[in-house]
N, C-alpha and C. Protein backbone atom coordinates (compact mmCIF):
# COMPACT_ATOMS: atom_id res chain seq x y z
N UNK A 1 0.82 -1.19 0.00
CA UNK A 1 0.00 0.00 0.00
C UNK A 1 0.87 1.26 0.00
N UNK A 2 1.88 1.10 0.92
CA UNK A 2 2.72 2.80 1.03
C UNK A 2 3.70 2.94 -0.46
N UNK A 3 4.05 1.92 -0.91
CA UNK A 3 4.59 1.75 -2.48
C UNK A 3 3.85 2.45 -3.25
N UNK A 4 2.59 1.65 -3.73
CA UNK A 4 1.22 2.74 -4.26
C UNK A 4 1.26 4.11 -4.51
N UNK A 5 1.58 4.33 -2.94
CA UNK A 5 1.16 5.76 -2.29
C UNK A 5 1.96 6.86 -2.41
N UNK A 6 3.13 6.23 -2.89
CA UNK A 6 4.53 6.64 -2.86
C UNK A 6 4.13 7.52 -4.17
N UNK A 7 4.38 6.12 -5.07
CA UNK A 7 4.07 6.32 -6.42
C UNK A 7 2.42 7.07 -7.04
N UNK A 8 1.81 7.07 -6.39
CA UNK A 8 1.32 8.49 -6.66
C UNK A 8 1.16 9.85 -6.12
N UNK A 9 1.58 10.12 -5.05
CA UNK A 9 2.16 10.91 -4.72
C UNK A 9 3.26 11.48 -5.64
N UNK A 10 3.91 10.61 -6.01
CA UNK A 10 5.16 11.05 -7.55
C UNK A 10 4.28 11.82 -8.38
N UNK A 11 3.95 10.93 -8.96
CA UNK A 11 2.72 11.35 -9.92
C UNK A 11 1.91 12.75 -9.76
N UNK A 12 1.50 12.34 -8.59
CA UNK A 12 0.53 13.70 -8.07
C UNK A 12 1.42 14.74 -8.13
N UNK A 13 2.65 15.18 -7.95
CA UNK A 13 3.73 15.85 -7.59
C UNK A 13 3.50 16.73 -9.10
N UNK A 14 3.86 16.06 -9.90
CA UNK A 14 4.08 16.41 -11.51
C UNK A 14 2.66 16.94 -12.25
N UNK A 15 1.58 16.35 -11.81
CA UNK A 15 0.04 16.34 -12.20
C UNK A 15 -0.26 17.95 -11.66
N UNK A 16 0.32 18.11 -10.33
CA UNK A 16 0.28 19.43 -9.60
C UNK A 16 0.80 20.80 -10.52
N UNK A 17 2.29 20.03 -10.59
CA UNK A 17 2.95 21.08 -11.33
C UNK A 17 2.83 21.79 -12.76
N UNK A 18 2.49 20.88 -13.28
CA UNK A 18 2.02 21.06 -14.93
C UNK A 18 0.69 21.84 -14.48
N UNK A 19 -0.31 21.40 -14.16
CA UNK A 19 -1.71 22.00 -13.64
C UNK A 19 -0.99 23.65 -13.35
N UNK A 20 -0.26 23.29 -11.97
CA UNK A 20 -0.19 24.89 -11.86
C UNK A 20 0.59 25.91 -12.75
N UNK A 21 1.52 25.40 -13.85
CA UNK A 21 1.95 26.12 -14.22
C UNK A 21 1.31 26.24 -15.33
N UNK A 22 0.27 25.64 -16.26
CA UNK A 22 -0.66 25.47 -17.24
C UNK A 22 -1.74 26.75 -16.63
N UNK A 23 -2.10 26.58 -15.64
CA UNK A 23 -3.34 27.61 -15.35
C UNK A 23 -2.22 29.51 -14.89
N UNK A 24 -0.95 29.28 -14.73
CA UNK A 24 -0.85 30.65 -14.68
C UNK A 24 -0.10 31.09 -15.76
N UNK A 25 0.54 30.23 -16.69
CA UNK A 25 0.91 31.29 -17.76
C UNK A 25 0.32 30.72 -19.33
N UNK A 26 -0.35 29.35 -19.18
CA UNK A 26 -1.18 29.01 -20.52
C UNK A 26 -2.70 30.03 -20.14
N UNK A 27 -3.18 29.57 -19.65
CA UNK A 27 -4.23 30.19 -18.86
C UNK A 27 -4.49 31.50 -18.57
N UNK A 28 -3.21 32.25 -18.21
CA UNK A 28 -3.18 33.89 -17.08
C UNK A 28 -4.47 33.31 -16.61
N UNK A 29 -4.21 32.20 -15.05
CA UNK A 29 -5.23 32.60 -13.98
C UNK A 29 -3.75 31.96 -13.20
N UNK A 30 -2.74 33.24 -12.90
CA UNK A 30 -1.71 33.36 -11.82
C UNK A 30 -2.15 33.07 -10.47
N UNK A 31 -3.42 33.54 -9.71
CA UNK A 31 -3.87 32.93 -8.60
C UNK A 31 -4.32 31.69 -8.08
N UNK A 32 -4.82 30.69 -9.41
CA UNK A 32 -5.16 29.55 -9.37
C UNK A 32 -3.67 29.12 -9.31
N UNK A 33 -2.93 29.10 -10.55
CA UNK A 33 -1.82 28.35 -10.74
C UNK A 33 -0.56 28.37 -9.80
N UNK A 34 -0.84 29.46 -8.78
CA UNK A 34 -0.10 29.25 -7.14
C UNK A 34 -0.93 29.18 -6.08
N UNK A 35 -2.18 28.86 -6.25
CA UNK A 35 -2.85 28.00 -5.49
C UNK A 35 -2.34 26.56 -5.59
N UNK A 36 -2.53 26.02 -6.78
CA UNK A 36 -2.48 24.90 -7.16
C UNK A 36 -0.86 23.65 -6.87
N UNK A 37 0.13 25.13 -6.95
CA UNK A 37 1.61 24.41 -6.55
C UNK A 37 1.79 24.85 -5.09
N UNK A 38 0.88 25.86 -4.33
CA UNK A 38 0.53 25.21 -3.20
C UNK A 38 0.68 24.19 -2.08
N UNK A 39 0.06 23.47 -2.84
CA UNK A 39 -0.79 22.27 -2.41
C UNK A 39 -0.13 21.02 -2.91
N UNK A 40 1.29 21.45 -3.51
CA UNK A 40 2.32 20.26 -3.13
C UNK A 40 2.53 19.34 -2.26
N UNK A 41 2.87 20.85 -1.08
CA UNK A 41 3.65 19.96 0.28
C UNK A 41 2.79 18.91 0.47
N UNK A 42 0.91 19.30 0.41
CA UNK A 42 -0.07 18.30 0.98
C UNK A 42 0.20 16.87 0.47
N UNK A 43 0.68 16.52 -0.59
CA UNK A 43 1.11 15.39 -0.94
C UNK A 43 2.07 14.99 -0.02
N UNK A 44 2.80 15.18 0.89
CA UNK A 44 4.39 14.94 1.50
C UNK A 44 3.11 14.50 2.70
N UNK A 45 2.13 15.36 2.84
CA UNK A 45 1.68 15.22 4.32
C UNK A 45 0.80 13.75 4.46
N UNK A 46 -0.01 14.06 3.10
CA UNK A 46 -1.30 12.48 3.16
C UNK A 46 0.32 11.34 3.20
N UNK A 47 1.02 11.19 3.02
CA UNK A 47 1.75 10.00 2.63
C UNK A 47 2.62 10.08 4.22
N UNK A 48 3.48 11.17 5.05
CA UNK A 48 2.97 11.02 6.37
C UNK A 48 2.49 10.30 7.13
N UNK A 49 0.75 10.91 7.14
CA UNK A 49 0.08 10.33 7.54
C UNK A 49 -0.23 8.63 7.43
N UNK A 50 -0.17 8.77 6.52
CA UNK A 50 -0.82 7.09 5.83
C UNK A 50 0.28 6.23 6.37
N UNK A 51 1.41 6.52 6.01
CA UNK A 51 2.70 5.78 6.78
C UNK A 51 2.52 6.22 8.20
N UNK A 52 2.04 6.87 9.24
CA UNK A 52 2.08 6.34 10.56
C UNK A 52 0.93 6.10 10.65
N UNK A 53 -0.38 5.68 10.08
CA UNK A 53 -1.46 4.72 10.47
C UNK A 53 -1.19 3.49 10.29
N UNK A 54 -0.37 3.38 8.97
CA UNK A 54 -0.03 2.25 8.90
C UNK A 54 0.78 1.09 9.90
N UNK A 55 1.43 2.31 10.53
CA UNK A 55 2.52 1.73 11.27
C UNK A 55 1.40 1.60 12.55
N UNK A 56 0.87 2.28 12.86
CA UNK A 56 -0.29 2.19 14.07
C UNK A 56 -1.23 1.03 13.91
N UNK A 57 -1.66 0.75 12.81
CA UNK A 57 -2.40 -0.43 12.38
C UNK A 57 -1.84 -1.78 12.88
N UNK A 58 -0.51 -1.93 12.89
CA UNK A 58 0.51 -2.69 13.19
C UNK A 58 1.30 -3.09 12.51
N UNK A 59 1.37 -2.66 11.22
CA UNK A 59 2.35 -3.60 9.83
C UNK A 59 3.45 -3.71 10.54
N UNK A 60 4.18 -4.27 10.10
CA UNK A 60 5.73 -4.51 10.08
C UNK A 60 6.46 -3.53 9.63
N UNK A 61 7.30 -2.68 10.25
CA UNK A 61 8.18 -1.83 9.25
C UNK A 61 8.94 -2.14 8.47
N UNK A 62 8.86 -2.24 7.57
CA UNK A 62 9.81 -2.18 6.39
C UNK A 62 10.62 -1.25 5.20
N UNK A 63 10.72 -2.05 3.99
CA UNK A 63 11.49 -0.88 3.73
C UNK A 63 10.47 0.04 2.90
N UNK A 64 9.45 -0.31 2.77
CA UNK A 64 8.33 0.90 2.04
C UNK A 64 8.41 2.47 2.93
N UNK A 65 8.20 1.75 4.40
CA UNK A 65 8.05 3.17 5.19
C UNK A 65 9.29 3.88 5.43
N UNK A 66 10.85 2.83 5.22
CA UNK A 66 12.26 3.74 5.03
C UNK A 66 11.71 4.48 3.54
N UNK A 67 11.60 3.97 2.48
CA UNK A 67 11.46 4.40 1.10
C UNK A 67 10.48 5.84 1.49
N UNK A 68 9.21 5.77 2.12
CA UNK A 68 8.78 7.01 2.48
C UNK A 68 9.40 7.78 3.15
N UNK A 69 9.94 7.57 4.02
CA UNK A 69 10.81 8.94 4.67
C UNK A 69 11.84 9.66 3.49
N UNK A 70 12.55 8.47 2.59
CA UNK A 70 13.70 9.23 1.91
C UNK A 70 12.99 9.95 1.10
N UNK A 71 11.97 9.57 0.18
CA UNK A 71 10.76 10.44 -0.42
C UNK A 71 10.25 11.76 -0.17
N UNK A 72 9.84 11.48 1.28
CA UNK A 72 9.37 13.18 2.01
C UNK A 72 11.20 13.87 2.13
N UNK A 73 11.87 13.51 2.41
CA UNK A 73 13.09 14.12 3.03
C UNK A 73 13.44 14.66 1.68
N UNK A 74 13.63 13.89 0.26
CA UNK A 74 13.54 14.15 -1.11
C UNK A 74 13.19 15.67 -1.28
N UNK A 75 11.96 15.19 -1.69
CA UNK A 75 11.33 16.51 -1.61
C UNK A 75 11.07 17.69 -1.05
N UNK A 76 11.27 17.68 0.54
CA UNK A 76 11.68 18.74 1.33
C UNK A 76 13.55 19.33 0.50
N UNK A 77 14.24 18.95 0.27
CA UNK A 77 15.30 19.37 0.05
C UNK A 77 15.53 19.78 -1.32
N UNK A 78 14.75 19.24 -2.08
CA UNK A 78 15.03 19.17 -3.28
C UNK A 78 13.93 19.83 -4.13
N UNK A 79 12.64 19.84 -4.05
CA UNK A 79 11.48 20.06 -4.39
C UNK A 79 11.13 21.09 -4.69
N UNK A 80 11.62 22.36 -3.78
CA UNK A 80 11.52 23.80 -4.14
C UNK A 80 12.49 24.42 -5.43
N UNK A 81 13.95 23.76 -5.69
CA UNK A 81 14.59 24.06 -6.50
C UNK A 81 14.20 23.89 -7.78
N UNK A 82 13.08 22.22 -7.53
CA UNK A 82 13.05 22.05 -8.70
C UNK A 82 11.10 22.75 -9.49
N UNK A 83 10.88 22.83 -8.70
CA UNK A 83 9.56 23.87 -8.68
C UNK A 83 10.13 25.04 -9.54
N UNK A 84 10.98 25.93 -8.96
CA UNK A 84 11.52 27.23 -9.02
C UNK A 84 12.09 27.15 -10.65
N UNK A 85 12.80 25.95 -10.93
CA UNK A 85 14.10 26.09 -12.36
C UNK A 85 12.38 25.79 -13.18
N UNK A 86 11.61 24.77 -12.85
CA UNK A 86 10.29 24.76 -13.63
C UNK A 86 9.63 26.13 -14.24
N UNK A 87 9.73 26.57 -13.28
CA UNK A 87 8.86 27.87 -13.51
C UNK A 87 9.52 28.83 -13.72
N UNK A 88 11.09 28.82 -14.05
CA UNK A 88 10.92 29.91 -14.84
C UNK A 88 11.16 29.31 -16.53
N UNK A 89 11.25 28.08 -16.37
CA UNK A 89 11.15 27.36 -18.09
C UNK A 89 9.96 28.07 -18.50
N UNK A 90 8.37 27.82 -18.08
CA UNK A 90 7.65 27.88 -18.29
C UNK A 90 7.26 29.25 -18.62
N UNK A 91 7.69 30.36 -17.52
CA UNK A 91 7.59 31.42 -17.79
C UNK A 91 8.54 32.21 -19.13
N UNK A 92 9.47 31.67 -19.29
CA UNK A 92 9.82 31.79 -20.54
C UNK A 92 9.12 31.41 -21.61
N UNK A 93 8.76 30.28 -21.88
CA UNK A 93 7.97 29.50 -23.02
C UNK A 93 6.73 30.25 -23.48
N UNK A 94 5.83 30.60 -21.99
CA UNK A 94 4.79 30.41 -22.32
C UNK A 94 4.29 32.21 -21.84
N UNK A 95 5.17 32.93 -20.85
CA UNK A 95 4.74 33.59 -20.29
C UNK A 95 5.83 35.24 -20.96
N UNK A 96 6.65 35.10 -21.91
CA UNK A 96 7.14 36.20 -22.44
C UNK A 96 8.25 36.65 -21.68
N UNK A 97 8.79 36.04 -20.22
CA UNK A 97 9.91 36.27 -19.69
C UNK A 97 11.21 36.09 -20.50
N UNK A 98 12.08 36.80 -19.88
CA UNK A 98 13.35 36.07 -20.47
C UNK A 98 13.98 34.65 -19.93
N UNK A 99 14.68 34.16 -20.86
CA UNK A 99 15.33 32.91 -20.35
C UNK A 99 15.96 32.78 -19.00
N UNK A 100 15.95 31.51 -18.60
CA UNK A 100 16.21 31.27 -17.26
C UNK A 100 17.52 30.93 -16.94
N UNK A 101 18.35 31.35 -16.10
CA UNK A 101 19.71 31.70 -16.10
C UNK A 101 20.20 30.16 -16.16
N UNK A 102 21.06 29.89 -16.74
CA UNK A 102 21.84 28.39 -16.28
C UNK A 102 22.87 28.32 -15.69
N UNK A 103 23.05 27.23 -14.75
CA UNK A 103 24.19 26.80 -13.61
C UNK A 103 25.49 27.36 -14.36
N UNK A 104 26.15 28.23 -13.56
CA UNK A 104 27.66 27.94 -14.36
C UNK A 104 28.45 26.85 -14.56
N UNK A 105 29.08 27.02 -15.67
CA UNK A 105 29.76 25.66 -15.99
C UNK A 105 31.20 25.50 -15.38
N UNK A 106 31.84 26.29 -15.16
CA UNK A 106 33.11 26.63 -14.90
C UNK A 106 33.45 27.08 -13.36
N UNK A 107 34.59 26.49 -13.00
CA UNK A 107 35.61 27.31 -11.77
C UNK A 107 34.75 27.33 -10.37
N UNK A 108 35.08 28.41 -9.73
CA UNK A 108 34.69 28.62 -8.13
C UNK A 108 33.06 28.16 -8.29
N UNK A 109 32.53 29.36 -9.82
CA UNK A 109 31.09 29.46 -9.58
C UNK A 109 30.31 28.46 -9.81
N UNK A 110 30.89 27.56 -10.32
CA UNK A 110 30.09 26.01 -10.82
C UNK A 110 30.72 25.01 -8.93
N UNK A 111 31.71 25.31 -8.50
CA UNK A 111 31.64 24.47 -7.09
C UNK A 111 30.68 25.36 -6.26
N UNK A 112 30.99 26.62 -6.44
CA UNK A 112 29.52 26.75 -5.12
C UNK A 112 27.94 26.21 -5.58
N UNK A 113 27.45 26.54 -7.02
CA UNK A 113 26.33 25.68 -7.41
C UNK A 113 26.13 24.58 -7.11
N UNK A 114 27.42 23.94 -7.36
CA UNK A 114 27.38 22.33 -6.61
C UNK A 114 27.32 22.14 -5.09
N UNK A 115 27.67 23.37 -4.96
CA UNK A 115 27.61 23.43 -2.99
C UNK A 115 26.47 23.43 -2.64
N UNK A 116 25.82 24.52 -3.42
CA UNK A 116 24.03 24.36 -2.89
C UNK A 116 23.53 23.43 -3.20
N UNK A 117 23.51 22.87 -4.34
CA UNK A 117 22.22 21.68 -4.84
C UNK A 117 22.97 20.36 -3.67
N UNK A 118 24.10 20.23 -3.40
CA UNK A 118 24.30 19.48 -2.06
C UNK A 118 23.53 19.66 -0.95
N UNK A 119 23.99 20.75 -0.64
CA UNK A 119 23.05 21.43 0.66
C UNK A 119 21.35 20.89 1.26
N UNK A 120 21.00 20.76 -0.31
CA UNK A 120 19.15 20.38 -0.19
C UNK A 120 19.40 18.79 -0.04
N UNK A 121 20.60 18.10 -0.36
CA UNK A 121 20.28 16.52 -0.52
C UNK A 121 20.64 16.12 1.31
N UNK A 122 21.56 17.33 1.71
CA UNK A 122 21.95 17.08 3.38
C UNK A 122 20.94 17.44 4.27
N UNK A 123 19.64 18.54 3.49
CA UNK A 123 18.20 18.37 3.86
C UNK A 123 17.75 17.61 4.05
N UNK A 124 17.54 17.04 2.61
CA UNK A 124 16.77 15.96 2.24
C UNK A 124 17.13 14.63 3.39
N UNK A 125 18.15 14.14 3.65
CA UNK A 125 18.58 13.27 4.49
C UNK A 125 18.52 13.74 5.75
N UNK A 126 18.54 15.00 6.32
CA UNK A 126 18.23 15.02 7.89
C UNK A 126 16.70 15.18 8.10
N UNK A 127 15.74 15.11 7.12
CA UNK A 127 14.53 15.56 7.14
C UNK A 127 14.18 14.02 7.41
N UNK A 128 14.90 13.04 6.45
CA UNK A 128 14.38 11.63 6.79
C UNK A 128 14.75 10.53 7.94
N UNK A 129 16.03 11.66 8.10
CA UNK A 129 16.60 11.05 9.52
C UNK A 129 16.08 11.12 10.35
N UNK A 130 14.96 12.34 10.53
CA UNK A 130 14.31 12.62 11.75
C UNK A 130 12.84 11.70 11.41
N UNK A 131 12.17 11.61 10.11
CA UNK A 131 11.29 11.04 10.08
C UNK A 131 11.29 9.52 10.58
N UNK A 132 12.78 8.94 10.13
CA UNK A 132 12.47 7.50 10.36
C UNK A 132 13.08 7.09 12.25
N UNK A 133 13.82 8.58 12.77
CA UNK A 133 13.86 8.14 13.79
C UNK A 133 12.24 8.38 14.65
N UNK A 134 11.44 9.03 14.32
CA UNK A 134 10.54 9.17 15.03
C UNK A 134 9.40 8.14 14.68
N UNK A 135 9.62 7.00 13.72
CA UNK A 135 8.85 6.14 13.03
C UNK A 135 9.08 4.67 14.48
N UNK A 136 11.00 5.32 14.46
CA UNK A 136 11.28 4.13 15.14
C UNK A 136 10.93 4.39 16.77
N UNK A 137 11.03 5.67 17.45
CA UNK A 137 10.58 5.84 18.77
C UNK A 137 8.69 5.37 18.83
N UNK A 138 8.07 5.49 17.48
CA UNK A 138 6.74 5.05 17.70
C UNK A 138 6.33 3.73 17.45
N UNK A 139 6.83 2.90 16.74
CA UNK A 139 7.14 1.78 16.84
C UNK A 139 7.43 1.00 18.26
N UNK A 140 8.57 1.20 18.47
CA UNK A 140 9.20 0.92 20.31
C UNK A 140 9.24 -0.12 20.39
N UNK A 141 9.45 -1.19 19.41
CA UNK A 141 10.43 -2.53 19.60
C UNK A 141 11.35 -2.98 18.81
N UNK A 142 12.43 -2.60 19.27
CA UNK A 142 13.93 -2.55 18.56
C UNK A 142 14.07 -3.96 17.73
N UNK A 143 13.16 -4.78 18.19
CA UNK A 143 13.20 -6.32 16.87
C UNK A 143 12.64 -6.01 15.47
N UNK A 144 12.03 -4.97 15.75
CA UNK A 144 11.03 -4.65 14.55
C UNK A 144 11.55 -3.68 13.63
N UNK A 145 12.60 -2.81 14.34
CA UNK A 145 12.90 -1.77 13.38
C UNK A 145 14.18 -1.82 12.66
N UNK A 146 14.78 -2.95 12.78
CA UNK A 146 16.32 -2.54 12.07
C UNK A 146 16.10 -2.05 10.50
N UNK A 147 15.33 -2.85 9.51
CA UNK A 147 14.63 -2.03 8.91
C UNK A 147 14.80 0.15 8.62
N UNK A 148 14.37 0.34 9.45
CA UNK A 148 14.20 1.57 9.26
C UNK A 148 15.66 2.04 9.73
N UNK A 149 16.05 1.62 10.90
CA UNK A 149 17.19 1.94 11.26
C UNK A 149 18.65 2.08 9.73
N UNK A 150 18.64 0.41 9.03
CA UNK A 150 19.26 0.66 7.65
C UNK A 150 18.87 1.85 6.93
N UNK A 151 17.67 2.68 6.91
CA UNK A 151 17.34 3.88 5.61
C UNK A 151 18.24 4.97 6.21
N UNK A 152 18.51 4.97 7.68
CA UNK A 152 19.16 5.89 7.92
C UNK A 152 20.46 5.77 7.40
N UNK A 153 21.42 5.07 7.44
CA UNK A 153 22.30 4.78 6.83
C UNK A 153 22.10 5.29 5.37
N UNK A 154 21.13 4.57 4.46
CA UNK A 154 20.75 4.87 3.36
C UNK A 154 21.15 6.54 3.04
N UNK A 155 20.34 7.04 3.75
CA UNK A 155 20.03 8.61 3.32
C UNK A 155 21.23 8.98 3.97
N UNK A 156 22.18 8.98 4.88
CA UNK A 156 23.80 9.42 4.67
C UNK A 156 24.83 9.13 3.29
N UNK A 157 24.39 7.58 3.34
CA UNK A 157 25.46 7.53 2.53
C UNK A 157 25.20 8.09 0.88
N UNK A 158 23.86 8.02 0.79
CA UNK A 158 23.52 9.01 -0.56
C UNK A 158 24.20 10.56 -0.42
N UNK A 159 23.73 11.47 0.82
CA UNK A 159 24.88 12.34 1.09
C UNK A 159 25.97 12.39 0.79
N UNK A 160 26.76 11.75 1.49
CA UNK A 160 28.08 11.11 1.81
C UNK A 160 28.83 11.08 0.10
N UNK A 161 28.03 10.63 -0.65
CA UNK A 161 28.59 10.20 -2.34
C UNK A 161 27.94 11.63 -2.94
N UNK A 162 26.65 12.25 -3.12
CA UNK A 162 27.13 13.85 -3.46
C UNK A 162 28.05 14.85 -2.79
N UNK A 163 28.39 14.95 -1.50
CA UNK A 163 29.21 15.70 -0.68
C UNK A 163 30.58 15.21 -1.88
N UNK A 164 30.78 14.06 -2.19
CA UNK A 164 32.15 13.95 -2.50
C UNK A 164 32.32 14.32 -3.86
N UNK A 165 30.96 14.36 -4.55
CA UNK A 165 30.74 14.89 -5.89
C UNK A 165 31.21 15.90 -6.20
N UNK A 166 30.20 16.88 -4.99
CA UNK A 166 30.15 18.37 -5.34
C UNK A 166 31.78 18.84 -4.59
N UNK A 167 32.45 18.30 -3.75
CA UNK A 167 33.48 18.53 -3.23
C UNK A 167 34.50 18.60 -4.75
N UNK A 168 34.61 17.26 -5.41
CA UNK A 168 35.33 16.96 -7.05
C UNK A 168 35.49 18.61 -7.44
N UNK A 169 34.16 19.41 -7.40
CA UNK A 169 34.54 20.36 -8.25
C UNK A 169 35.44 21.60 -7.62
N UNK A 170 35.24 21.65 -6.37
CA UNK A 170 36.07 22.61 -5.77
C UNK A 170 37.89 22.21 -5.56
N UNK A 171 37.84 21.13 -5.73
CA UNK A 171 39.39 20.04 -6.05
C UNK A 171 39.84 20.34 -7.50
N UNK A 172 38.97 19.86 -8.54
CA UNK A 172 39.49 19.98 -9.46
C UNK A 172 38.36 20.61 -10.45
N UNK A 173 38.05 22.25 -10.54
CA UNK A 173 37.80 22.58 -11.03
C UNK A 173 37.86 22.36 -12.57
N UNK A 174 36.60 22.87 -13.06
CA UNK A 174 36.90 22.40 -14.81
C UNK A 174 36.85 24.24 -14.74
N UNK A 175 37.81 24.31 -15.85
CA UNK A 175 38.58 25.20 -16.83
C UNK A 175 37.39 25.45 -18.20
N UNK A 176 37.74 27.02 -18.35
CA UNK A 176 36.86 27.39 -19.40
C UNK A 176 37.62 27.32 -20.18
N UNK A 177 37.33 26.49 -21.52
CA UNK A 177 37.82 26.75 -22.88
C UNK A 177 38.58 28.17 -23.64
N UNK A 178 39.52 28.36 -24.71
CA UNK A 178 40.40 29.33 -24.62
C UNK A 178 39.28 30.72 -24.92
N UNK A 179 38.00 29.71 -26.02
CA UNK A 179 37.63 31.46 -26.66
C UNK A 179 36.13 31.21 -25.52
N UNK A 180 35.84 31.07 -24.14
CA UNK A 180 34.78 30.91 -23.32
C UNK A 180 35.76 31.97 -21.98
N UNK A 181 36.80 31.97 -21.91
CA UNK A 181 37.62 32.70 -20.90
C UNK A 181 37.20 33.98 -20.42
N UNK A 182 36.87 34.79 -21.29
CA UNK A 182 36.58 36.33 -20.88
C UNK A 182 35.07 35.73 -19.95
N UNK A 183 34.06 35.29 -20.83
CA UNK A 183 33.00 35.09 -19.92
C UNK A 183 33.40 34.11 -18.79
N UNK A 184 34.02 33.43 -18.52
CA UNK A 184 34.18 32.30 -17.55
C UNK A 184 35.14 33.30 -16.82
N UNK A 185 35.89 33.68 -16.39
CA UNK A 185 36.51 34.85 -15.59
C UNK A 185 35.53 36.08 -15.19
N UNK A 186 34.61 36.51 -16.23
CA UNK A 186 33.68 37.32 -15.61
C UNK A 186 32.80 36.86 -14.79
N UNK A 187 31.79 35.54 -14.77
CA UNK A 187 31.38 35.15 -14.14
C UNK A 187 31.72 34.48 -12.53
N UNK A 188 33.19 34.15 -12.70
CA UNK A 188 34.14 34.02 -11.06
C UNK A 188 33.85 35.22 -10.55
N UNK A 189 34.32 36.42 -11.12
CA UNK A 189 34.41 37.80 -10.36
C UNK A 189 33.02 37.92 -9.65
N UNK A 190 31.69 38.06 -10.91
CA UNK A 190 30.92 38.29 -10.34
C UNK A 190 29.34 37.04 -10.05
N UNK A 191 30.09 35.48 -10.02
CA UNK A 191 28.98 35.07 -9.38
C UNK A 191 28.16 34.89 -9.95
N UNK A 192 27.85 35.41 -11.21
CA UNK A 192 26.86 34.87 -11.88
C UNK A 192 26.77 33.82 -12.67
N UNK A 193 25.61 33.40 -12.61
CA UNK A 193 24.75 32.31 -13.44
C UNK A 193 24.62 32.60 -14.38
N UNK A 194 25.01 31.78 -15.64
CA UNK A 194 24.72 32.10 -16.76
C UNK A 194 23.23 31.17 -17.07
C-alpha cells in the first residue's frame, strides 16, 4: 500500500505542477496556478500520515516506510529548486519572460552551485533522519525496526557520495575553454549564473 502511495504521490507531484503552471501562464489565472503548486507539500503530508497509520495499524516496518521517509526528506530538500528552475522554463515558453539563467559551468562558480544543490540533498537526508527516527521511537520494539534503522544509513550515505561529488569540483575545477575565458573569468568575479 505505502509503495502505491509513494508512487502516486510522484505522480501527483508532476500532475500538480504542470496543472499549476498550465493555469498561470497558458491560462493567465496566476492565482489559481499558485494555489495549485501550493498544495504540493499536501502530498508529503497524506503519505505522512498514511505511513504512521499504517505503522499504528501494526504492519511490520519495512522498507516501504524507510522508502517514504527518503521520499518526504527528497522533496523537502530538493522540491523547491526544482519547482523554481520549472517555472521559470515555463515562464519563458509560455509567459514572455526572459530565459532562465543556467548553472555555471566553470571554476569557483560552478563548485559553489554544486555546494548548494548538495546542501538540499543534506536536507533531504536530515529531514528523513528525523522522520524514520521518530517512526522508530513510535514503533518501540527494537526487533522490529532494524529495517528503518538501515534507511538511515541509506540517506547518509547518498549524502556522503554527493558531498564527494560536489566537493570533485572545488578540487578539481573544470577550466573554461580558450575562446569561453573572458566570460568564464567574468562570471568568477561576479557570481553569476549564466
Amino acid at each position: 500500500m505505502i509503495v502505491a502511495l509513494i508512487a502516486a504521490c510522484e505522480i501527483g507531484f508532476w500532475v500538480l505542477l504542470a496543472a499549476g503552471l498550465a493555469f498561470r501562464y497558458v491560462l493567465r489565472m496566476p492565482r489559481t496556478g499558485l494555489a495549485l503548486l501550493l498544495c504540493e507539500p499536501l502530498l508529503e503530508v497524506v503519505l505522512l500520515v498514511a505511513t504512521a497509520v499504517d505503522l499504528k495499524n501494526g504492519a511490520d516496518p519495512n522498507w516501504t516506510h524507510g522508502l517514504a521517509a527518503l521520499y518526504i526528506g527528497y522533496t523537502v530538500g530538493h522540491g523547491h529548486r526544482t519547482v523554481t528552475w520549472l517555472d521559470g522554463h515555463a515562464a519563458h515558453r509560455f509567459g514572455g519572460a526572459p530565459p532562465p539563467r543556467k548553472p555555471p559551468r566553470y571554476g569557483t562558480a560552478r563548485a559553489r552551485h554544486e555546494g548548494k544543490v548538495w546542501t538540499g540533498t543534506l536536507i533531504g537526508a536530515a529531514v528523513a533522519t528525523g522522520l524514520l527516527q521518530l517512526a522508530i521511537w513510535y514503533v518501540d520494539d527494537p526487533a522490529r525496526v532494524t529495517s528503518l534503522e538501515s534507511w538511515r544509513f541509506t540517506a547518509w550515505r547518498a549524502a556522503g557520495i554527493h558531498g564527494l561529488i560536489a566537493l570533485s569540483y572545488w578540487v578539481w575545477p573544470r577550466k573554461a575553454p580558450a575562446g569561453e575565458t573572458g566570460v568564464a573569468a567574468e562570471q568568477e568575479r561576479e557570481g553569476v549564473r549564466r
